[in-house]
PDB file of N, CA and C in Angstrom:
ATOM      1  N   UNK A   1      73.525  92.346 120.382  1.00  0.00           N
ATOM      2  CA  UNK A   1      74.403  91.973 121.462  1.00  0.00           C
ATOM      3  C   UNK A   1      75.612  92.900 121.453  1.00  0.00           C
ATOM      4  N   UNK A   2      76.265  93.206 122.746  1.00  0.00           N
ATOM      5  CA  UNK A   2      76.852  94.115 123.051  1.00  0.00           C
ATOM      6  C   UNK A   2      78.230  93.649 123.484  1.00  0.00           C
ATOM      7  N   UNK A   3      79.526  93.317 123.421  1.00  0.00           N
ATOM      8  CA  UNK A   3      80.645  92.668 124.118  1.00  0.00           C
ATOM      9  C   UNK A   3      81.644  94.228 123.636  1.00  0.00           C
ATOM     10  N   UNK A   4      82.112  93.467 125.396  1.00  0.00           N
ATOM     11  CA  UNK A   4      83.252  94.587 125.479  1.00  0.00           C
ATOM     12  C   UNK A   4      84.371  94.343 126.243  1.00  0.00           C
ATOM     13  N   UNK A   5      85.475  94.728 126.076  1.00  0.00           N
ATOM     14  CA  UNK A   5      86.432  94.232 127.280  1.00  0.00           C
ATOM     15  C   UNK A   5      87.997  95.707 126.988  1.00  0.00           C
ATOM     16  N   UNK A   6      88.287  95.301 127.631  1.00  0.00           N
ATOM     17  CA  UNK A   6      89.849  96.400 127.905  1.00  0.00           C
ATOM     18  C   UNK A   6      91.067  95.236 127.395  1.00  0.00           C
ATOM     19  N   UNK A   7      92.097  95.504 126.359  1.00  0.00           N
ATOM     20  CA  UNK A   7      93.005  94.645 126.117  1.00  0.00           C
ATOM     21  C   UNK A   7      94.409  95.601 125.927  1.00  0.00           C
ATOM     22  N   UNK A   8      95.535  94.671 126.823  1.00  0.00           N
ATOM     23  CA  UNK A   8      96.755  95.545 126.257  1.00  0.00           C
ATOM     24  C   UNK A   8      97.107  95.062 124.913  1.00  0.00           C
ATOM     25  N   UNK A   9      98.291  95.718 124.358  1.00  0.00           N
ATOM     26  CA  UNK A   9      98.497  95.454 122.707  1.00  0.00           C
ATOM     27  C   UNK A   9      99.697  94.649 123.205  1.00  0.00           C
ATOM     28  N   UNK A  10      99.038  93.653 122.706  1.00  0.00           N
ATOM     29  CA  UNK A  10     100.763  92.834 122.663  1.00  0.00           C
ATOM     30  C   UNK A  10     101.550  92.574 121.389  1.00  0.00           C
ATOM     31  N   UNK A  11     101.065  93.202 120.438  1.00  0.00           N
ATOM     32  CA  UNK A  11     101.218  93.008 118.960  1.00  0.00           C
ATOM     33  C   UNK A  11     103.120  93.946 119.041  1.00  0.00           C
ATOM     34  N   UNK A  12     103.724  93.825 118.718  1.00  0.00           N
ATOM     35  CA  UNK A  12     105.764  94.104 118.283  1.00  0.00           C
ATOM     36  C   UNK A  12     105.276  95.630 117.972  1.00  0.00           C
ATOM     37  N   UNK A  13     104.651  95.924 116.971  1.00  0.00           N
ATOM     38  CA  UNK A  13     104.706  97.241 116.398  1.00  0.00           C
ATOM     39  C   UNK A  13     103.418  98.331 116.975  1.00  0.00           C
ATOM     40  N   UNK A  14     102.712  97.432 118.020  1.00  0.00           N
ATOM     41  CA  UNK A  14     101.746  98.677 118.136  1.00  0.00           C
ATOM     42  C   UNK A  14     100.790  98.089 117.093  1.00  0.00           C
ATOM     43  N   UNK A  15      99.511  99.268 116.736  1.00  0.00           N
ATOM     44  CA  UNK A  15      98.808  99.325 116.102  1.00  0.00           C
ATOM     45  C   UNK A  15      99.465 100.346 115.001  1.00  0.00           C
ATOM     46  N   UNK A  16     100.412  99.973 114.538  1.00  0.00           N
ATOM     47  CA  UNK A  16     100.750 101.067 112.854  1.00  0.00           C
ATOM     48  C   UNK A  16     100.795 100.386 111.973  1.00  0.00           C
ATOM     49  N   UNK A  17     100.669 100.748 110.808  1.00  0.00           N
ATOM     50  CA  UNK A  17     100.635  99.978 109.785  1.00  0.00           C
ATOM     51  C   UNK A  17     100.100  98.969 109.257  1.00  0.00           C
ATOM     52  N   UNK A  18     100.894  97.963 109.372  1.00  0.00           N
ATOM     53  CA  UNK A  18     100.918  96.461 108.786  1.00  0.00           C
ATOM     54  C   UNK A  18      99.653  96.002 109.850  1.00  0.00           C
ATOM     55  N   UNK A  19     100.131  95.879 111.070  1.00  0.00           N
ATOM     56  CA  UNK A  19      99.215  95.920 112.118  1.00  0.00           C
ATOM     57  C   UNK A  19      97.750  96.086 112.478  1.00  0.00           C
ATOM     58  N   UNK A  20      97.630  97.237 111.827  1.00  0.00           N
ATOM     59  CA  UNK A  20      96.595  97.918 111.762  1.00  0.00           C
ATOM     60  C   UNK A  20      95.569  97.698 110.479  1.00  0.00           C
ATOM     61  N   UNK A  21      96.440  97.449 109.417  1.00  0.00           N
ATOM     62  CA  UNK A  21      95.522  97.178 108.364  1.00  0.00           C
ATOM     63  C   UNK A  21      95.112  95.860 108.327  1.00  0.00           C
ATOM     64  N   UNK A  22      95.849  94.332 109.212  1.00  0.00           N
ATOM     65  CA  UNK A  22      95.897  93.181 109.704  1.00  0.00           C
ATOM     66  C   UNK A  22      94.085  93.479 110.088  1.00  0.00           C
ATOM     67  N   UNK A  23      94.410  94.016 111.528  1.00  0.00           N
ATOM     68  CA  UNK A  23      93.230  94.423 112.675  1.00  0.00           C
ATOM     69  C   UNK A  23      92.087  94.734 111.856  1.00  0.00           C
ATOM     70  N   UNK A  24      92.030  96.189 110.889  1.00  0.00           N
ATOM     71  CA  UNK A  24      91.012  96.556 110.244  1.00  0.00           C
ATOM     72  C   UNK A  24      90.230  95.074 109.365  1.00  0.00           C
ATOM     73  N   UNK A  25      91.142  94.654 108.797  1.00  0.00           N
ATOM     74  CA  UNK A  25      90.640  93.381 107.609  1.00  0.00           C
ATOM     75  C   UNK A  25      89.713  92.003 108.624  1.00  0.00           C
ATOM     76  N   UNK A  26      90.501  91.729 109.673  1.00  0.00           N
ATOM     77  CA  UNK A  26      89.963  91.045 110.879  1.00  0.00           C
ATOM     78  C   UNK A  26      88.204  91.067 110.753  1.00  0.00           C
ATOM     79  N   UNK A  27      88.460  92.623 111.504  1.00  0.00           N
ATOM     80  CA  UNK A  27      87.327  93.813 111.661  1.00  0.00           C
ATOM     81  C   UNK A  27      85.901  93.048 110.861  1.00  0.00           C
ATOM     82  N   UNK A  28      86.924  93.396 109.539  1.00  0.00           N
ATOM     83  CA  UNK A  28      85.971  93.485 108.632  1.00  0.00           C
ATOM     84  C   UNK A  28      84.761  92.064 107.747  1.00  0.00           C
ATOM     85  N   UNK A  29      85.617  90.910 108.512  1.00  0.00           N
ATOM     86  CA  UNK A  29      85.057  89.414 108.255  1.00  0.00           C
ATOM     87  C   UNK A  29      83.543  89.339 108.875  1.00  0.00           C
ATOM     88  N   UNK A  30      83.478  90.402 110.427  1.00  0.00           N
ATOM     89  CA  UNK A  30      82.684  90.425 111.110  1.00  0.00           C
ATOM     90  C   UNK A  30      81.433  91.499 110.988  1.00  0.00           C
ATOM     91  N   UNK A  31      79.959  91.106 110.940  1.00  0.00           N
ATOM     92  CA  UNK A  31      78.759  92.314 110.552  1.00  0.00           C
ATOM     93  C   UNK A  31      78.865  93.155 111.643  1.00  0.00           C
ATOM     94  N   UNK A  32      79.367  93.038 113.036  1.00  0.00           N
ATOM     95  CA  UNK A  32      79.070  93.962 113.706  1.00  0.00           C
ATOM     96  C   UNK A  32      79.755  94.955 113.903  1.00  0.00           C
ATOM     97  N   UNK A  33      79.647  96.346 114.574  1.00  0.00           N
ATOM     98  CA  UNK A  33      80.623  97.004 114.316  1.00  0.00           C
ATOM     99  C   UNK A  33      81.907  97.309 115.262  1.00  0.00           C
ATOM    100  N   UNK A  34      82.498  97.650 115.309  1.00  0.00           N
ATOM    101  CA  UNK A  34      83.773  97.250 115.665  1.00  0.00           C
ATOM    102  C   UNK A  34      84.573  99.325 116.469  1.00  0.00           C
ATOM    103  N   UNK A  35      84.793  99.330 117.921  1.00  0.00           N
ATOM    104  CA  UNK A  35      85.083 100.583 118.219  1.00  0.00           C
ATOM    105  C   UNK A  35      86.133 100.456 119.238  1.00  0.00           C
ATOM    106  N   UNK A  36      87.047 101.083 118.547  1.00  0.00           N
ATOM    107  CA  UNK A  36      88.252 101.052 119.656  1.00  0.00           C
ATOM    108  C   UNK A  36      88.396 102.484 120.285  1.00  0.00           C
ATOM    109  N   UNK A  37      88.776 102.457 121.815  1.00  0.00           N
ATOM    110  CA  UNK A  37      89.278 103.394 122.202  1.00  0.00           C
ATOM    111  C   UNK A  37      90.581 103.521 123.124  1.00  0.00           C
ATOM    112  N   UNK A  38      91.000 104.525 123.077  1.00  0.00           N
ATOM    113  CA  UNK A  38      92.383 105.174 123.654  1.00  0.00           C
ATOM    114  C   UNK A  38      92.312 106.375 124.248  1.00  0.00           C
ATOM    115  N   UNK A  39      92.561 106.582 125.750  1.00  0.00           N
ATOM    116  CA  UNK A  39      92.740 107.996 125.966  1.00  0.00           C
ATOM    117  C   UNK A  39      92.188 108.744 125.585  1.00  0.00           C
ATOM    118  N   UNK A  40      90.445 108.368 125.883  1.00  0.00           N
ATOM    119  CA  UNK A  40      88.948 109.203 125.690  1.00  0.00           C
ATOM    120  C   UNK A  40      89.176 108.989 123.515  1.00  0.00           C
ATOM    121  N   UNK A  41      89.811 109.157 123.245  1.00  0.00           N
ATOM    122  CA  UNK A  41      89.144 108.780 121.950  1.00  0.00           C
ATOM    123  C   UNK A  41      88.961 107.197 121.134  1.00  0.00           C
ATOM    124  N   UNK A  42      87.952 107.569 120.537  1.00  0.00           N
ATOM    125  CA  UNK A  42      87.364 106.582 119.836  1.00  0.00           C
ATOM    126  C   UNK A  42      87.502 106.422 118.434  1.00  0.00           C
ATOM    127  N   UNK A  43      88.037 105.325 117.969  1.00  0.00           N
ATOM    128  CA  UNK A  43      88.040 104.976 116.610  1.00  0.00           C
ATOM    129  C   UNK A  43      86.836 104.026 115.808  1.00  0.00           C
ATOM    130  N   UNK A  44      86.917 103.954 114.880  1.00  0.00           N
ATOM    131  CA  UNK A  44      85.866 102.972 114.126  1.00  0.00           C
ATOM    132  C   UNK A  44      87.264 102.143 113.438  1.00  0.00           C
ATOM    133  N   UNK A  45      86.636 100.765 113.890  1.00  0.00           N
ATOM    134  CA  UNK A  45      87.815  99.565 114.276  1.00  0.00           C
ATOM    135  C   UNK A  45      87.701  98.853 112.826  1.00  0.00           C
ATOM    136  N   UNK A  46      86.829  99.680 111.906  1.00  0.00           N
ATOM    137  CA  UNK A  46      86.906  98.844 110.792  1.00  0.00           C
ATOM    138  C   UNK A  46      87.062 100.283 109.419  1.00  0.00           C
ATOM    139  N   UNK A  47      88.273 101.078 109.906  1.00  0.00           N
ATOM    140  CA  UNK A  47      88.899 102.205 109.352  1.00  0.00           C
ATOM    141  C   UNK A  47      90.007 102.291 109.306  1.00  0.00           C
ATOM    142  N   UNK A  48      90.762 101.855 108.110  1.00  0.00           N
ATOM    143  CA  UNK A  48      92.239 102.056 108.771  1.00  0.00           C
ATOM    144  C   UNK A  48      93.099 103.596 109.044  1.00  0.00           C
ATOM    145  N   UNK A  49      92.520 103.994 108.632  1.00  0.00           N
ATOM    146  CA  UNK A  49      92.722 105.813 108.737  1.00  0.00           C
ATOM    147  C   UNK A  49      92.804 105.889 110.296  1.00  0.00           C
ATOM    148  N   UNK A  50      91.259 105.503 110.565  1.00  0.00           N
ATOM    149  CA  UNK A  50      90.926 105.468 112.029  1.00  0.00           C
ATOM    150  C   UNK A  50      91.533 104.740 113.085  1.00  0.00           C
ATOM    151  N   UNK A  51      91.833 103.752 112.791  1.00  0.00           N
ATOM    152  CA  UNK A  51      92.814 103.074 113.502  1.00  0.00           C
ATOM    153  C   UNK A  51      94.155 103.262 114.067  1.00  0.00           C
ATOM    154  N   UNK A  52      94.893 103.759 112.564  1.00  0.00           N
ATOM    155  CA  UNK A  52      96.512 103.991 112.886  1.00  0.00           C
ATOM    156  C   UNK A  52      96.353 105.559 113.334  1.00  0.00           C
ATOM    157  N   UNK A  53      95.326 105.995 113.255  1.00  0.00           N
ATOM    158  CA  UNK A  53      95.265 107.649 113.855  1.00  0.00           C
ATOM    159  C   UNK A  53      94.877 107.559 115.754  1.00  0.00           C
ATOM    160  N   UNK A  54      94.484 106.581 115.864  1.00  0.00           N
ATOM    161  CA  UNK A  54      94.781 106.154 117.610  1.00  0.00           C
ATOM    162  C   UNK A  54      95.755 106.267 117.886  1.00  0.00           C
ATOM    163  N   UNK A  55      96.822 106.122 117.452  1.00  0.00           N
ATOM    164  CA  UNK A  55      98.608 105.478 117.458  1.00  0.00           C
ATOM    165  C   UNK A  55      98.789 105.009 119.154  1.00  0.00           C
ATOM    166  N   UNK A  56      98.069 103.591 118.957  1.00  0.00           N
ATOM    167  CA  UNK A  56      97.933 102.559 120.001  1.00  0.00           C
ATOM    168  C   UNK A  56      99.539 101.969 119.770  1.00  0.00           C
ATOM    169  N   UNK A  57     100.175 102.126 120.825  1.00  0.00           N
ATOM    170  CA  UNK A  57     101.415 101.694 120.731  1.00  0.00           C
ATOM    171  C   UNK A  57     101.576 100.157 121.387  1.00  0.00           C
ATOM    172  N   UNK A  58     102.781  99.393 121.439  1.00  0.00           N
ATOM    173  CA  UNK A  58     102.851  97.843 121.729  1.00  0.00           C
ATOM    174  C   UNK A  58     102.752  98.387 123.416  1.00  0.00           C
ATOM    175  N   UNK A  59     102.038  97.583 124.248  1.00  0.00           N
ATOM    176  CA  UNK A  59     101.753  98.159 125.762  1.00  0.00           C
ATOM    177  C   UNK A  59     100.718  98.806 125.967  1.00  0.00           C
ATOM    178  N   UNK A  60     100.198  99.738 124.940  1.00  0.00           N
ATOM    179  CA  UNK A  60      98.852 100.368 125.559  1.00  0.00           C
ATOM    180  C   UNK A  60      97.616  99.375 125.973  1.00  0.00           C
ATOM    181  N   UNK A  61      96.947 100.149 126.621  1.00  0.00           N
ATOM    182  CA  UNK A  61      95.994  99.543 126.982  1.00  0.00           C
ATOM    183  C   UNK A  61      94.521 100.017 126.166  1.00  0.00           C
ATOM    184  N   UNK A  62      93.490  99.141 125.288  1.00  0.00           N
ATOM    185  CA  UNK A  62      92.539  99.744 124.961  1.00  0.00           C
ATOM    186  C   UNK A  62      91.423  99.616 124.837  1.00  0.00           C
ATOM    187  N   UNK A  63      90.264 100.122 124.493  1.00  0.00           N
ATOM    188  CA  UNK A  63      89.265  99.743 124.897  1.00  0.00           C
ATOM    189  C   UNK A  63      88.687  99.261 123.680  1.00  0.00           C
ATOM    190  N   UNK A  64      88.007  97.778 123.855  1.00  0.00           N
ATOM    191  CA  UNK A  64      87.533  97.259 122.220  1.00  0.00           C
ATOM    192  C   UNK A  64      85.954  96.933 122.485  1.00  0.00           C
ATOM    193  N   UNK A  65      85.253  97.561 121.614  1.00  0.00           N
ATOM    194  CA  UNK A  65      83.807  97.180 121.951  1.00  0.00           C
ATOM    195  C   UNK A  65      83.005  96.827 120.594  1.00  0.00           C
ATOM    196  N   UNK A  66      82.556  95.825 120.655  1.00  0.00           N
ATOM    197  CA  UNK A  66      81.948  94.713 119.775  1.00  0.00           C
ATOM    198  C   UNK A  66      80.104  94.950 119.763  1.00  0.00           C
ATOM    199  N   UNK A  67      79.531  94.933 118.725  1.00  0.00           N
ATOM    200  CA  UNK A  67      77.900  95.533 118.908  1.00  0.00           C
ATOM    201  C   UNK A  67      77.595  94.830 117.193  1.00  0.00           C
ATOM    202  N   UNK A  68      76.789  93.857 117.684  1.00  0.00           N
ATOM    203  CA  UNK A  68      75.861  93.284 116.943  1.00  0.00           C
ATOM    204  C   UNK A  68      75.948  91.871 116.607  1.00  0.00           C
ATOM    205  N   UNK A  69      75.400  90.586 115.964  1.00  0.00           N
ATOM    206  CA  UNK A  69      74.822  89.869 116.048  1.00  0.00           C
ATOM    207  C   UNK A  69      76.029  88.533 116.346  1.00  0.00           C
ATOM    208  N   UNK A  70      76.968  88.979 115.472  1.00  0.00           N
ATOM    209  CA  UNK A  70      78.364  88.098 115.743  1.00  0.00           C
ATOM    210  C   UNK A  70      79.354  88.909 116.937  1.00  0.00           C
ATOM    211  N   UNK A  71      79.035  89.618 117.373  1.00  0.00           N
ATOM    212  CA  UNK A  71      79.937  90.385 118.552  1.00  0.00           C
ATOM    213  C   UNK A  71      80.635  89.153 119.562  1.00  0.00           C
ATOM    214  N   UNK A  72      80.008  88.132 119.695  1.00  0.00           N
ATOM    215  CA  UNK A  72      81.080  87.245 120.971  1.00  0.00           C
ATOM    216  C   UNK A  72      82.279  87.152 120.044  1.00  0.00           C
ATOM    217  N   UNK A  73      82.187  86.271 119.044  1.00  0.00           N
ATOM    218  CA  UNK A  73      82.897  85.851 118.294  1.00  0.00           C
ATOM    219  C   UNK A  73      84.049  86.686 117.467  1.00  0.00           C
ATOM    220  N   UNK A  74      83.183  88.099 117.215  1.00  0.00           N
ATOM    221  CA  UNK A  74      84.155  89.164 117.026  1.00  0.00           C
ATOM    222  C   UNK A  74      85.169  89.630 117.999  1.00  0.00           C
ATOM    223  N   UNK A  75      84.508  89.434 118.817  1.00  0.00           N
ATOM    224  CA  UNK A  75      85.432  90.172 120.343  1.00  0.00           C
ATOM    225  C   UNK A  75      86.623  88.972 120.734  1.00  0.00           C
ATOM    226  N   UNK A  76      86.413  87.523 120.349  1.00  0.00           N
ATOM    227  CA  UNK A  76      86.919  86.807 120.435  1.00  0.00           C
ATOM    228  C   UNK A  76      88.826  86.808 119.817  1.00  0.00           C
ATOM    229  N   UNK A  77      87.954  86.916 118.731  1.00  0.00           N
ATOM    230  CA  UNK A  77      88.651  86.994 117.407  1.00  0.00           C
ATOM    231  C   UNK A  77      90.261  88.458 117.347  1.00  0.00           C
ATOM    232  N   UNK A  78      89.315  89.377 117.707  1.00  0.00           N
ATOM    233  CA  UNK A  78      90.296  90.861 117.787  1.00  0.00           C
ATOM    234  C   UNK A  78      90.544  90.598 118.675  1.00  0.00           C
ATOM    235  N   UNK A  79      90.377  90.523 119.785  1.00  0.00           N
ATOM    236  CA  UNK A  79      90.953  90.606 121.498  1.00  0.00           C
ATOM    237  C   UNK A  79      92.042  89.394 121.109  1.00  0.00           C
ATOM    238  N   UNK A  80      92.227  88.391 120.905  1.00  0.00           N
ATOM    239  CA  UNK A  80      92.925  87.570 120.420  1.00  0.00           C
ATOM    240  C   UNK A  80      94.294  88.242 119.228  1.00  0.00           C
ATOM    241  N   UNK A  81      94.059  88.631 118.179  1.00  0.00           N
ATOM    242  CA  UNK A  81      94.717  89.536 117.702  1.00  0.00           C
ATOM    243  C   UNK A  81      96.000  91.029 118.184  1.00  0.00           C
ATOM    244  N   UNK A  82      94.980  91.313 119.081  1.00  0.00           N
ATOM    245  CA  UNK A  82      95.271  93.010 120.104  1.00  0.00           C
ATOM    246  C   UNK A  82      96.571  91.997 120.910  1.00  0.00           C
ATOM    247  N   UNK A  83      96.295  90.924 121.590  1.00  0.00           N
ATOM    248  CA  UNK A  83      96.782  90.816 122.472  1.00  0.00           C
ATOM    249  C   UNK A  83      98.226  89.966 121.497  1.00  0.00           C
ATOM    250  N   UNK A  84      98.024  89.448 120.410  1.00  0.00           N
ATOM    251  CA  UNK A  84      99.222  89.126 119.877  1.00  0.00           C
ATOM    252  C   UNK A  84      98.989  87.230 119.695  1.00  0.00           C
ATOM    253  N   UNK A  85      98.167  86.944 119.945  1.00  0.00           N
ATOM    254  CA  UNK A  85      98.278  85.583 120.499  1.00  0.00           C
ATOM    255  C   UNK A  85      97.295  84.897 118.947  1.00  0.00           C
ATOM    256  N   UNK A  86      96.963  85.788 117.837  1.00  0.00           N
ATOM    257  CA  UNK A  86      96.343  85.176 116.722  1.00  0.00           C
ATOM    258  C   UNK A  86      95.854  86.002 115.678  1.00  0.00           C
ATOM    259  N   UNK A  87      95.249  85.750 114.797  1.00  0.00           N
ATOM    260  CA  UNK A  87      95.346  86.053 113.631  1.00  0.00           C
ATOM    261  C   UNK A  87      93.637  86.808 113.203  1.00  0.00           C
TER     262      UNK A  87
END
């Protein structure tokens, strides 16, 4: 299974840091895999290298795409997160 959606960051700091390693750990509860993008590039959403090297700032807009067996629930979960509204 395939889920996908576009989310702005409503998270204070953007995706840096603290943020980001938050997001990655999220990521990582979930088997499927996890791909963010920004301004044609693409990260692997369960990298924190990869992640804070997007430098998704608080306001951007990005693209989160969820692929494999827990994907609703993943997409649930981060899109929820991205947008600031959970954990």
């Amino acid at each position: 299974m395939t889920e996908e959606t576009r989310v702005v960051i409503g998270q204070a700091e953007g995706l840096h840091a603290r943020p980001a390693a938050e997001f990655v750990k999220l990521a990582n509860r979930f088997r499927s895999t996890v791909r963010l993008e920004l301004n044609g590039r693409q990260a692997d959403g369960k990298s924190i290298m990869a992640v804070m090297a997007l430098g998704a700032n608080h306001g951007a807009e990005v693209g989160l795409r969820v692929e494999g067996e827990d994907a609703e629930e993943a997409l649930r979960a981060l899109e929820a997160f991205l947008r600031g509204s959970g954990a």
